[in-house]
PDB file of N, CA and C in Angstrom:
ATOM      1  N   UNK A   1     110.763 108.930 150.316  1.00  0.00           N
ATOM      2  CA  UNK A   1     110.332 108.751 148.944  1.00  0.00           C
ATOM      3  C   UNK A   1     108.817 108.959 148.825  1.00  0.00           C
ATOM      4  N   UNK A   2     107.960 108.692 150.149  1.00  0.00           N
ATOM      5  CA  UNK A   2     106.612 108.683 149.918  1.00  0.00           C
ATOM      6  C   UNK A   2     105.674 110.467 149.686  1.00  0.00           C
ATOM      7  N   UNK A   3     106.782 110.726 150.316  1.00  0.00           N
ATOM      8  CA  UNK A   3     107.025 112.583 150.563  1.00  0.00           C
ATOM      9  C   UNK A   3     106.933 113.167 149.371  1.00  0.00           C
ATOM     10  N   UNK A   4     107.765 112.676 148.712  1.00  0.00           N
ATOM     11  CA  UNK A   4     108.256 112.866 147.720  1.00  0.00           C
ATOM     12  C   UNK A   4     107.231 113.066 146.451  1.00  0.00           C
ATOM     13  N   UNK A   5     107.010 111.692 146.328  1.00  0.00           N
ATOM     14  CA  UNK A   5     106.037 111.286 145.227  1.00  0.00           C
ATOM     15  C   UNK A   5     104.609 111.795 145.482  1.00  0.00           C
ATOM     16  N   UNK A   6     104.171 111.857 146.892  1.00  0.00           N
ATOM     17  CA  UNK A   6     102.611 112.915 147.665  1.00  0.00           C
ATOM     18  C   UNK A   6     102.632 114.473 146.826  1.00  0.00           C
ATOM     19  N   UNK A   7     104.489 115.014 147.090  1.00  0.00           N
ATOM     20  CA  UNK A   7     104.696 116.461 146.777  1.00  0.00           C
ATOM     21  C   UNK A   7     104.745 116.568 145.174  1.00  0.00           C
ATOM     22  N   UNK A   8     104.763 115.562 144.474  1.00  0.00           N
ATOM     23  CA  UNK A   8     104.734 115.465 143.062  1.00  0.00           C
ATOM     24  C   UNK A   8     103.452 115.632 142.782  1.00  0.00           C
ATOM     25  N   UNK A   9     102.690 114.668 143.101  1.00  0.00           N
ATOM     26  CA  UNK A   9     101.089 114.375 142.590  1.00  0.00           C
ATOM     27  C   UNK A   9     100.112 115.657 142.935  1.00  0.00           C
ATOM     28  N   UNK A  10     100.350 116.226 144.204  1.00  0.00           N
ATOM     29  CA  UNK A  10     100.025 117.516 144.517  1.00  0.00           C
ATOM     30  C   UNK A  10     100.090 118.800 143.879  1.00  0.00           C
ATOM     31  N   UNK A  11     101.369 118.586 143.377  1.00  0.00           N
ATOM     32  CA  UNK A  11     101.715 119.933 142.232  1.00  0.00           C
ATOM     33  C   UNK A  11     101.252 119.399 140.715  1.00  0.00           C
ATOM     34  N   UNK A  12     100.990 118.020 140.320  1.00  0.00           N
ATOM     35  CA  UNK A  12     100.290 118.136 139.012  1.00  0.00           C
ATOM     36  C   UNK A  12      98.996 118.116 139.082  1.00  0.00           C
ATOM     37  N   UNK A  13      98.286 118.074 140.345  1.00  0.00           N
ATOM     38  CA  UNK A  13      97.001 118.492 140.511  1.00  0.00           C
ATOM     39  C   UNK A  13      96.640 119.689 140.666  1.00  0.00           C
ATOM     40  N   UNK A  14      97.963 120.520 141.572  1.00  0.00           N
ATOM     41  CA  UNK A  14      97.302 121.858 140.990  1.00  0.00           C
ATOM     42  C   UNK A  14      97.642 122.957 139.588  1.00  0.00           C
ATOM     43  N   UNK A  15      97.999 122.037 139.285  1.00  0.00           N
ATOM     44  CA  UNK A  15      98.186 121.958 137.680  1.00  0.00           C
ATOM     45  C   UNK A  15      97.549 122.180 136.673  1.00  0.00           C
ATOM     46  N   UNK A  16      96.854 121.016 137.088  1.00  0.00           N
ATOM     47  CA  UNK A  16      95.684 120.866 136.222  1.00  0.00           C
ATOM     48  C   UNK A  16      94.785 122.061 136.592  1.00  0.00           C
ATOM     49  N   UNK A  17      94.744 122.371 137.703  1.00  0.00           N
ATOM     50  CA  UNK A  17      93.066 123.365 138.227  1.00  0.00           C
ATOM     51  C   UNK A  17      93.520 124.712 137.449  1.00  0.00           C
ATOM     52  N   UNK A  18      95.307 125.241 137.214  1.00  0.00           N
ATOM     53  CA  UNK A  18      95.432 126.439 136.479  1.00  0.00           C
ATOM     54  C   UNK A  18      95.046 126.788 135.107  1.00  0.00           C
ATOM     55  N   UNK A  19      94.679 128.017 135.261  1.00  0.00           N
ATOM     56  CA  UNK A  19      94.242 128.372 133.724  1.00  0.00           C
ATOM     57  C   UNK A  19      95.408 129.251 133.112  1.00  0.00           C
ATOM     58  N   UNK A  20      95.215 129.192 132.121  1.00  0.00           N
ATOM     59  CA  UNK A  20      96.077 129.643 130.880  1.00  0.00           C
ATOM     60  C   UNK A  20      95.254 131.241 130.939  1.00  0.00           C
ATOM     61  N   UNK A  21      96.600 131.776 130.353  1.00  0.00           N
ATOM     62  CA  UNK A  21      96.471 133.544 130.245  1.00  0.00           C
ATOM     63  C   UNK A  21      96.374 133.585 129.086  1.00  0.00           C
ATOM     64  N   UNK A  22      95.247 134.281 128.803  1.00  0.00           N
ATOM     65  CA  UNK A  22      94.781 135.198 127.688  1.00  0.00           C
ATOM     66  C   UNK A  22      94.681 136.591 127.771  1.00  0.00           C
ATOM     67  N   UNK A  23      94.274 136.763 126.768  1.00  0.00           N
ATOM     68  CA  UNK A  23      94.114 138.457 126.609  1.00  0.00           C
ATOM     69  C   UNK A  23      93.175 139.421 126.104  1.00  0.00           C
ATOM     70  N   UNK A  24      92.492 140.109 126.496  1.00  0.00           N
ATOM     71  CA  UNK A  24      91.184 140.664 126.038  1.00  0.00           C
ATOM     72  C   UNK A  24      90.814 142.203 125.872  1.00  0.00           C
ATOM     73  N   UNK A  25      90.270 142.510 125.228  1.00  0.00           N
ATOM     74  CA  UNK A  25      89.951 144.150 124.999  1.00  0.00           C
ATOM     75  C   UNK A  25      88.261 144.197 125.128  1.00  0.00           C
ATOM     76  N   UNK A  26      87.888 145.446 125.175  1.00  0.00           N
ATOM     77  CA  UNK A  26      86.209 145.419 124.755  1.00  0.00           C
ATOM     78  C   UNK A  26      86.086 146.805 123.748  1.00  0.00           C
ATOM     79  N   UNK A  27      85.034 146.618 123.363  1.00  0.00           N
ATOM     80  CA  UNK A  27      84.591 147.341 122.003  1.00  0.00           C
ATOM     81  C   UNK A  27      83.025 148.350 122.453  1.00  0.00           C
ATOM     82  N   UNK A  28      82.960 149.596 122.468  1.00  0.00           N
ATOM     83  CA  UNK A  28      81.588 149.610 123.042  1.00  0.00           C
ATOM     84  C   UNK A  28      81.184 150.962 122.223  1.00  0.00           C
ATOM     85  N   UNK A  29      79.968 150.905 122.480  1.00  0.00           N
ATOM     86  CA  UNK A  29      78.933 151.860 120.993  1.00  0.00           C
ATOM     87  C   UNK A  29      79.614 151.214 119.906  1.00  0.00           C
ATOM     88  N   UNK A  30      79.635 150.440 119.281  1.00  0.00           N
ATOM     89  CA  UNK A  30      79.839 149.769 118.509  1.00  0.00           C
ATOM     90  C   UNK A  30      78.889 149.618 117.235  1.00  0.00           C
ATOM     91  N   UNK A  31      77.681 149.598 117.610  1.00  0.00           N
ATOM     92  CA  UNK A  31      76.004 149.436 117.222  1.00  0.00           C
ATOM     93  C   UNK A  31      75.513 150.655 116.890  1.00  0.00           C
ATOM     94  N   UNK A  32      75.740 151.635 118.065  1.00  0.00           N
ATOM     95  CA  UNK A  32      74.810 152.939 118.477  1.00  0.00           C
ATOM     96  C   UNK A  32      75.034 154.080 116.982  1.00  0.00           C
ATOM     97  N   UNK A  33      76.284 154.621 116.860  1.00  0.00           N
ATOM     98  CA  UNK A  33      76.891 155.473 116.020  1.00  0.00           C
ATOM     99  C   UNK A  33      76.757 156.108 116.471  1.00  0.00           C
ATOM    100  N   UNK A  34      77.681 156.139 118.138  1.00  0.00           N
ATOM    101  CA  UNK A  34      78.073 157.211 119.309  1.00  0.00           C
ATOM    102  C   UNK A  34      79.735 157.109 118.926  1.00  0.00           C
ATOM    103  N   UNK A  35      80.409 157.561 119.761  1.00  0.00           N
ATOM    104  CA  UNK A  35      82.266 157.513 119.234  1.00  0.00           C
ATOM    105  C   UNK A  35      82.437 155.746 119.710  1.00  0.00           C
ATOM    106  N   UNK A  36      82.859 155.222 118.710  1.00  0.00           N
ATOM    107  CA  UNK A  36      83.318 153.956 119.425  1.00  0.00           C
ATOM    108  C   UNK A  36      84.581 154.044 120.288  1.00  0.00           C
ATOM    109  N   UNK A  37      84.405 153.212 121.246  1.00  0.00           N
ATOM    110  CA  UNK A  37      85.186 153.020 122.189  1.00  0.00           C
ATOM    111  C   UNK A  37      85.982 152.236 122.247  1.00  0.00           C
ATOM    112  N   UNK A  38      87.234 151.645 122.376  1.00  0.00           N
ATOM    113  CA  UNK A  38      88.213 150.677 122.456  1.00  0.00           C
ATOM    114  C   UNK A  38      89.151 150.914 123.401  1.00  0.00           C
ATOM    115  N   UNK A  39      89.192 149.700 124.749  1.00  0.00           N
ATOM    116  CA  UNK A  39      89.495 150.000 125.377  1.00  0.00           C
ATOM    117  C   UNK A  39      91.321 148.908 125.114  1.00  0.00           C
ATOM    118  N   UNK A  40      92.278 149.200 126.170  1.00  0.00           N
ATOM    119  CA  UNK A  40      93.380 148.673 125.993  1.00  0.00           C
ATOM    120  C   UNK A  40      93.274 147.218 126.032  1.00  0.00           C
ATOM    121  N   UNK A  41      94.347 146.500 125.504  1.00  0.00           N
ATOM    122  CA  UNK A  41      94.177 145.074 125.856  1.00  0.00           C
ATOM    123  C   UNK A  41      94.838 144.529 127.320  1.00  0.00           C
ATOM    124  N   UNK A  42      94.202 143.882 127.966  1.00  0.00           N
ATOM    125  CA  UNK A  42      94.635 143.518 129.170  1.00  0.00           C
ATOM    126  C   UNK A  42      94.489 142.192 129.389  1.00  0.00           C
ATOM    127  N   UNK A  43      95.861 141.517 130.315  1.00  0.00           N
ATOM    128  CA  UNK A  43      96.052 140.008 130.421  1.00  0.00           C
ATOM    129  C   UNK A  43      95.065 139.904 131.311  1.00  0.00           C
ATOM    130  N   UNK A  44      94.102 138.376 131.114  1.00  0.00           N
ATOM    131  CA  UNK A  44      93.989 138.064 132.029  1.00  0.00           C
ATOM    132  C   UNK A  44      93.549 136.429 132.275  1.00  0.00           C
ATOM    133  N   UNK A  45      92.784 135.764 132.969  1.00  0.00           N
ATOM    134  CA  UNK A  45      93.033 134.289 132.670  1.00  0.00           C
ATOM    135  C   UNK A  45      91.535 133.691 131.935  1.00  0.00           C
ATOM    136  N   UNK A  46      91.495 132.178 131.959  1.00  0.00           N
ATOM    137  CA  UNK A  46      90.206 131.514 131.126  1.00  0.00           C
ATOM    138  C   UNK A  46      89.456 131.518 132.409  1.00  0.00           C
ATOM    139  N   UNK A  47      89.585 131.448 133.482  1.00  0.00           N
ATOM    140  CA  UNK A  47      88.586 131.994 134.686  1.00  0.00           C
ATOM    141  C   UNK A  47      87.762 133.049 134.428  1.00  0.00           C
ATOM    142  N   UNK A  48      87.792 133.563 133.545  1.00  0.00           N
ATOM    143  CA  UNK A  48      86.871 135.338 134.173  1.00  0.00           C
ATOM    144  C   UNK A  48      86.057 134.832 132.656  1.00  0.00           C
ATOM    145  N   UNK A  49      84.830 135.286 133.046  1.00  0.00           N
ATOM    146  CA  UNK A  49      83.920 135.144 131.972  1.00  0.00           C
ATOM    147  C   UNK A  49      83.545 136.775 131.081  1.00  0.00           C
ATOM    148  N   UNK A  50      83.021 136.431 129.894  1.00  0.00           N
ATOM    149  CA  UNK A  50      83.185 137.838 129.316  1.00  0.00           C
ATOM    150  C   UNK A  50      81.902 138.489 130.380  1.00  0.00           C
ATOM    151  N   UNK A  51      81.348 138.425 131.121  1.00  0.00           N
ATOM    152  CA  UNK A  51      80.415 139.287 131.920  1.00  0.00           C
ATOM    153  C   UNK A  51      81.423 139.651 133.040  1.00  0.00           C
ATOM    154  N   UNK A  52      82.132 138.727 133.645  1.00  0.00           N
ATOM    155  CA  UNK A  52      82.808 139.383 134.374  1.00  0.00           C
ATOM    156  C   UNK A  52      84.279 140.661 133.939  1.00  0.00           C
ATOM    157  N   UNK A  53      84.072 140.092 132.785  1.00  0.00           N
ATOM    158  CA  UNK A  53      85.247 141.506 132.588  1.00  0.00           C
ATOM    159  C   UNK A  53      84.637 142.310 131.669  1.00  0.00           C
ATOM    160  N   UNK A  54      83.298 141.983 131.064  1.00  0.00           N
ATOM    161  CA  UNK A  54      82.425 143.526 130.964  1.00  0.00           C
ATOM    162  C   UNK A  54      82.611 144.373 131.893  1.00  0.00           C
ATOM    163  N   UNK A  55      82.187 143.712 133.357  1.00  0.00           N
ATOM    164  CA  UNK A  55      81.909 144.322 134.281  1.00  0.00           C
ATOM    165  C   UNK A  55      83.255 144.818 135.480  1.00  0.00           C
ATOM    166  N   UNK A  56      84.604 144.661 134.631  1.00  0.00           N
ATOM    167  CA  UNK A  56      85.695 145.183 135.016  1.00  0.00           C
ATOM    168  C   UNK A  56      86.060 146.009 133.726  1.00  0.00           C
ATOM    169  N   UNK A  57      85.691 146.577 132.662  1.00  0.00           N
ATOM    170  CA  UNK A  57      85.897 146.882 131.655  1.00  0.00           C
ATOM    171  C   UNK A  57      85.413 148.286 132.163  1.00  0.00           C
ATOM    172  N   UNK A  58      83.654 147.954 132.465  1.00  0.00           N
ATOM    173  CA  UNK A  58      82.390 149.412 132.880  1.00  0.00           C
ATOM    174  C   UNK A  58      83.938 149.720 134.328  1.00  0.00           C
ATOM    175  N   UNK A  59      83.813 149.467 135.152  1.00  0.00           N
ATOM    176  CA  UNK A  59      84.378 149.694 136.511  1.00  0.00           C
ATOM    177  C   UNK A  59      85.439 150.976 136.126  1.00  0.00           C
ATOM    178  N   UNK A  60      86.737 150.111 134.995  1.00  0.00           N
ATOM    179  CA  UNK A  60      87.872 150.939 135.442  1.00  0.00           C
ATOM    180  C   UNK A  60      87.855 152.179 133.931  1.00  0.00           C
ATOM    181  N   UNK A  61      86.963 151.722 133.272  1.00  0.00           N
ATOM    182  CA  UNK A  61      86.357 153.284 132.098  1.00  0.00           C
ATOM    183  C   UNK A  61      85.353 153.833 132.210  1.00  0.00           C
ATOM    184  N   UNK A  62      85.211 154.917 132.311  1.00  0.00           N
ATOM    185  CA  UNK A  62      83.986 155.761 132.578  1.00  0.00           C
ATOM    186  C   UNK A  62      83.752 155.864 131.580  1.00  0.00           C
ATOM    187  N   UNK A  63      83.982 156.156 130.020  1.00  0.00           N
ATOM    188  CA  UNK A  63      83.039 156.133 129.347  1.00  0.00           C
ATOM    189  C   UNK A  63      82.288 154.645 128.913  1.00  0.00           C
ATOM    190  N   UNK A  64      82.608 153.666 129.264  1.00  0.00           N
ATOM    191  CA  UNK A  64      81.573 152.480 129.271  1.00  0.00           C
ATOM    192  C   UNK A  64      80.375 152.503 130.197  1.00  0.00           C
ATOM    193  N   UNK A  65      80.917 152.931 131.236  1.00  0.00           N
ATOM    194  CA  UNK A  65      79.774 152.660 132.507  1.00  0.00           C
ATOM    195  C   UNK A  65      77.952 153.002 131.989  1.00  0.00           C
ATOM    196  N   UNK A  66      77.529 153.791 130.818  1.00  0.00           N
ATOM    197  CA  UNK A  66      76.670 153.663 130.729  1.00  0.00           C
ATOM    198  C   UNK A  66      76.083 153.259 129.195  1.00  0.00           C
ATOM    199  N   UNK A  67      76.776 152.330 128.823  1.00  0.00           N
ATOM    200  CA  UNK A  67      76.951 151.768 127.363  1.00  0.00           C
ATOM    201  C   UNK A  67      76.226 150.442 127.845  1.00  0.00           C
ATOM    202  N   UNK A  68      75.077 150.022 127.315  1.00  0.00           N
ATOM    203  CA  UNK A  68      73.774 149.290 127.530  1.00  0.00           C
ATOM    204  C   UNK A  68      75.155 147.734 126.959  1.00  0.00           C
ATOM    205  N   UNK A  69      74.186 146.509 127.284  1.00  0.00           N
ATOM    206  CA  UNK A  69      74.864 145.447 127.445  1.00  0.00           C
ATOM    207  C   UNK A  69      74.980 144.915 125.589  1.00  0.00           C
ATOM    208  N   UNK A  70      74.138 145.119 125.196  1.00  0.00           N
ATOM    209  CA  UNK A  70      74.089 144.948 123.514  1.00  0.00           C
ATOM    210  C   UNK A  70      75.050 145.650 122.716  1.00  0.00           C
ATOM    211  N   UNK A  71      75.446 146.660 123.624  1.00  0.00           N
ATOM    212  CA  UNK A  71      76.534 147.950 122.777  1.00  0.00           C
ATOM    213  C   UNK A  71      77.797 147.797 123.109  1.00  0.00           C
ATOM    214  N   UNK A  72      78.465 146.502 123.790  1.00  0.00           N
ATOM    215  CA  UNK A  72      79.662 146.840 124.119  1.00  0.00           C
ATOM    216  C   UNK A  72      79.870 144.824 124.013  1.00  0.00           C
ATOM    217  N   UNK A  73      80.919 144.525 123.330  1.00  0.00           N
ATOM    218  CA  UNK A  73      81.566 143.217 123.311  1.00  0.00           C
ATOM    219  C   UNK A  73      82.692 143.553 124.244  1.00  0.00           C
ATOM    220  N   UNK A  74      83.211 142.172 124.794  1.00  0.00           N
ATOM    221  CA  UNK A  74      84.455 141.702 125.136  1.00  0.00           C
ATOM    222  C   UNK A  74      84.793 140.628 124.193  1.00  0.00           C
ATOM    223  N   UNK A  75      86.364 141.088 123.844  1.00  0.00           N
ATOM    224  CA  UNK A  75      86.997 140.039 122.908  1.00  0.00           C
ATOM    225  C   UNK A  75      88.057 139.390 123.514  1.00  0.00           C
ATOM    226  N   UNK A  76      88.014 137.991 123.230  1.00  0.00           N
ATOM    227  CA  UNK A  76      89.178 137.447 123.923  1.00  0.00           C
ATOM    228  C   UNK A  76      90.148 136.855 122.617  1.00  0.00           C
ATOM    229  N   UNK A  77      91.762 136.697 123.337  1.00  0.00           N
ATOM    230  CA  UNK A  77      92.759 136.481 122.487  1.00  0.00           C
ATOM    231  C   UNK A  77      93.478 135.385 123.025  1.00  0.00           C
ATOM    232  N   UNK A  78      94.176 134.431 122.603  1.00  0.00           N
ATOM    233  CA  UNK A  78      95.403 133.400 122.895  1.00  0.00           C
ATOM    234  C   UNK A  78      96.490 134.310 123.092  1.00  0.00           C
ATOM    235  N   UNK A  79      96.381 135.325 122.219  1.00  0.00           N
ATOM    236  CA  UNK A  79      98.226 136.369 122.361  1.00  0.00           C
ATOM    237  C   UNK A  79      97.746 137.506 122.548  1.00  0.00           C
ATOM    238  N   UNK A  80      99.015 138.279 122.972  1.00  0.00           N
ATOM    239  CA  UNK A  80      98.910 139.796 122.864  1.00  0.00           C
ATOM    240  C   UNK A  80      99.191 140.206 121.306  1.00  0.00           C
ATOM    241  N   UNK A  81      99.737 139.813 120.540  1.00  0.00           N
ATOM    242  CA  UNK A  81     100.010 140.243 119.347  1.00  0.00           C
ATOM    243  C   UNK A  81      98.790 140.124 118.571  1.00  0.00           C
ATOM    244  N   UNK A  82      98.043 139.153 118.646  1.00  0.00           N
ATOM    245  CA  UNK A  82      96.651 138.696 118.114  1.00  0.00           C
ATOM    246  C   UNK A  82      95.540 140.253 118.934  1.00  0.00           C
ATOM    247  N   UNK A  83      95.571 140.448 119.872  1.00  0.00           N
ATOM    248  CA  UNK A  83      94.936 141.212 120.243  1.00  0.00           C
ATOM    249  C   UNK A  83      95.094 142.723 119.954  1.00  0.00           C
ATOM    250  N   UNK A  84      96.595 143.014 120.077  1.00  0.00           N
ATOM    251  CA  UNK A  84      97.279 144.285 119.463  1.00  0.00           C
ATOM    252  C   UNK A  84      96.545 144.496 118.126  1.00  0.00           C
ATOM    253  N   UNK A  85      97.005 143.476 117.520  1.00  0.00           N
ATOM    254  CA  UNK A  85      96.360 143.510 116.108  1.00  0.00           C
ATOM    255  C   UNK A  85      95.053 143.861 115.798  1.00  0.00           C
ATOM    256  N   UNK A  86      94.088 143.139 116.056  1.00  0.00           N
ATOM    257  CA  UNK A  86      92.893 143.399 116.339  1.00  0.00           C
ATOM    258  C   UNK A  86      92.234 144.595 116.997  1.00  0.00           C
ATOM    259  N   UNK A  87      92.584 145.173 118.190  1.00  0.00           N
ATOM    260  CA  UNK A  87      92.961 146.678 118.137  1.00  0.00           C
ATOM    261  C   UNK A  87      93.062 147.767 117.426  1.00  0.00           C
ATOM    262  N   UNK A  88      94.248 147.607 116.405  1.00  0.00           N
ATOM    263  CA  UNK A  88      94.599 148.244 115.690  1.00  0.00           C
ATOM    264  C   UNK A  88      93.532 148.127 114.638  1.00  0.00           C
ATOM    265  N   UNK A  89      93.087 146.951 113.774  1.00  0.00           N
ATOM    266  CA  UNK A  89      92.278 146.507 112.769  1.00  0.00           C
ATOM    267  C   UNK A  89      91.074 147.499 113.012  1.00  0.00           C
ATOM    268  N   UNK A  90      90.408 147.332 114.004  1.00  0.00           N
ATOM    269  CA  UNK A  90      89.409 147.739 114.605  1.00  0.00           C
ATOM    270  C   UNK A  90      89.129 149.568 114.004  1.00  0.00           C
ATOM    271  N   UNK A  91      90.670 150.097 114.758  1.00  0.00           N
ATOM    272  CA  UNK A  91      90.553 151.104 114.968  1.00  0.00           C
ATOM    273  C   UNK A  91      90.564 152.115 113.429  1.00  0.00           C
ATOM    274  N   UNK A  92      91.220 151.147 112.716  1.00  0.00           N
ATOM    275  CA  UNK A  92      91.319 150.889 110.707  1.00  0.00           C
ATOM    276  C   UNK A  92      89.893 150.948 110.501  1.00  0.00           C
ATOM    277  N   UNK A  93      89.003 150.292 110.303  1.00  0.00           N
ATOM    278  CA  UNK A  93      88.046 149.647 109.950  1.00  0.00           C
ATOM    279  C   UNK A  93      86.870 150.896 110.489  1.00  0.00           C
ATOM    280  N   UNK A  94      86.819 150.984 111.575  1.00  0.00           N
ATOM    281  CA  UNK A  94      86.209 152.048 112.141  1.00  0.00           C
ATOM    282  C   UNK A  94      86.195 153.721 111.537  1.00  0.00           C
ATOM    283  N   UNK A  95      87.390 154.307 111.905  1.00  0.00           N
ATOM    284  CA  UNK A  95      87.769 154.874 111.042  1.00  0.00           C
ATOM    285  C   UNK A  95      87.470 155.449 109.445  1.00  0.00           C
ATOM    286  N   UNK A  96      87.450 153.913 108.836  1.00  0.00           N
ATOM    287  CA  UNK A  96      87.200 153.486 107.192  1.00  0.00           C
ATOM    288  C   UNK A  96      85.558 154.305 107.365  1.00  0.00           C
ATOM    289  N   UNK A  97      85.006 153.926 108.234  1.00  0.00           N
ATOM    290  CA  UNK A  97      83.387 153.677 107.535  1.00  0.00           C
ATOM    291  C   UNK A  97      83.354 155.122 108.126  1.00  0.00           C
ATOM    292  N   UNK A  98      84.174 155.987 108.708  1.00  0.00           N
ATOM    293  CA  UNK A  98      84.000 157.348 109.070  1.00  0.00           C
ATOM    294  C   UNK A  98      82.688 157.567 110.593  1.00  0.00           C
ATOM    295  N   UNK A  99      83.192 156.848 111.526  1.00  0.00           N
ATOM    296  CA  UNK A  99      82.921 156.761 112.437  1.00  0.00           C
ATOM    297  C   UNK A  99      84.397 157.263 113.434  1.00  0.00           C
ATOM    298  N   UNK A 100      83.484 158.105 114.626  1.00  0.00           N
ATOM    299  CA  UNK A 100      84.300 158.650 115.476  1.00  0.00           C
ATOM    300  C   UNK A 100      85.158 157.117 116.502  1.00  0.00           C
ATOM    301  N   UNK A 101      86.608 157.129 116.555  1.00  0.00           N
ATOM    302  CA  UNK A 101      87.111 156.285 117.644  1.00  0.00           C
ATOM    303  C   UNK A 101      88.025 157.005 118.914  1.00  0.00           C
ATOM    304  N   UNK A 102      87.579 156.411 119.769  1.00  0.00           N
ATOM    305  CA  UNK A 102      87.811 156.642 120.989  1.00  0.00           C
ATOM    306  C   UNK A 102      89.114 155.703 121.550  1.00  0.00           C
ATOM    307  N   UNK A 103      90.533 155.764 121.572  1.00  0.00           N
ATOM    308  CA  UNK A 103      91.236 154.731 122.125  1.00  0.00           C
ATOM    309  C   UNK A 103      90.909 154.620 123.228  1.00  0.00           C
ATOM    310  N   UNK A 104      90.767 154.185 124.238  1.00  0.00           N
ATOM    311  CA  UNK A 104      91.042 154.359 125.705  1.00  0.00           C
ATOM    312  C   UNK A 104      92.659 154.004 126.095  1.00  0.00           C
ATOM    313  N   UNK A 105      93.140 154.738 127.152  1.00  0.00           N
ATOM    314  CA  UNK A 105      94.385 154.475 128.099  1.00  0.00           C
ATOM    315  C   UNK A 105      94.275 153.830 128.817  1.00  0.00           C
ATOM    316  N   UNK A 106      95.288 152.723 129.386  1.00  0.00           N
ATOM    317  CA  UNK A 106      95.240 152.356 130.690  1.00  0.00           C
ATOM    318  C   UNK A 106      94.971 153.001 131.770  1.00  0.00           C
ATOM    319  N   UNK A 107      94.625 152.379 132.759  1.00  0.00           N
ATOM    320  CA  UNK A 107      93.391 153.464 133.782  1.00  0.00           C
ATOM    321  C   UNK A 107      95.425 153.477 134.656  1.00  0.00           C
ATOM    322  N   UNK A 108      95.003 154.466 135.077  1.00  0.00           N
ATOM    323  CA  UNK A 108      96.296 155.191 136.126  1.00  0.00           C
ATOM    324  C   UNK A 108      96.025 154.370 137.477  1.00  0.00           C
ATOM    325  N   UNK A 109      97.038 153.634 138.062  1.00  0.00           N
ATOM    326  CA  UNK A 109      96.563 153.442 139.635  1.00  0.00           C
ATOM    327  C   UNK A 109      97.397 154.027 140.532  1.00  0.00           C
ATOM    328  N   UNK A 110      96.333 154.241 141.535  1.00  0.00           N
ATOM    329  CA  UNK A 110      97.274 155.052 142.515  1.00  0.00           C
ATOM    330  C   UNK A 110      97.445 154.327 143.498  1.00  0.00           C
ATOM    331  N   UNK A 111      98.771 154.843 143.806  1.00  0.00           N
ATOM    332  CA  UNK A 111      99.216 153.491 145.353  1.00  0.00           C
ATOM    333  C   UNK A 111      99.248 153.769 147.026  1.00  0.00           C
TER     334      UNK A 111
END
């Protein structure tokens, strides 16, 4: 029983240390009135800070990699549908004011 109740308390402690999945896109020339950029939305957790997935954003798109730090947001979402949306809004809105948009694709991996 002591086993037991050790293997309980253990798993709601690491429980607690997990983070919840969110979901995020980034936005870049945004500012400039270069083609805006929008990249896909991708899961990922409340661990990664928006610098760190700037800086996985620049990595796996080449056209970010030289889009200055003022010119490019990361947005974060609770859902994918919230983010889809927003996406899409974006790409509306952009569009509207007759500015060039850029979707981006998911980057291809090779195995």
């Amino acid at each position: 029983m002591r086993y037991l109740l050790s293997f309980a308390l253990l798993l709601c402690g690491l429980q607690a240390l997990a983070q919840n999945t969110i979901y995020s896109l980034a936005i870049g020339n945004w500012r400039s009135g270069s083609p805006v950029c929008i990249t896909p939305v991708i899961e990922t957790s409340e661990a990664m800070s928006k610098m760190k997935l700037a800086a996985q954003f620049r990595e796996q798109y080449a056209e970010l990699k030289d889009i200055a730090d003022d010119n490019l947001d990361v947005l974060l979402f609770g859902t994918k549908d919230e983010a889809d949306e927003k996406r899409a809004s974006l790409q509306r809105s952009y569009t509207h004011r007759k500015l060039d948009v850029v979707l981006l694709d998911a980057p291809v991996r090779s195995e």
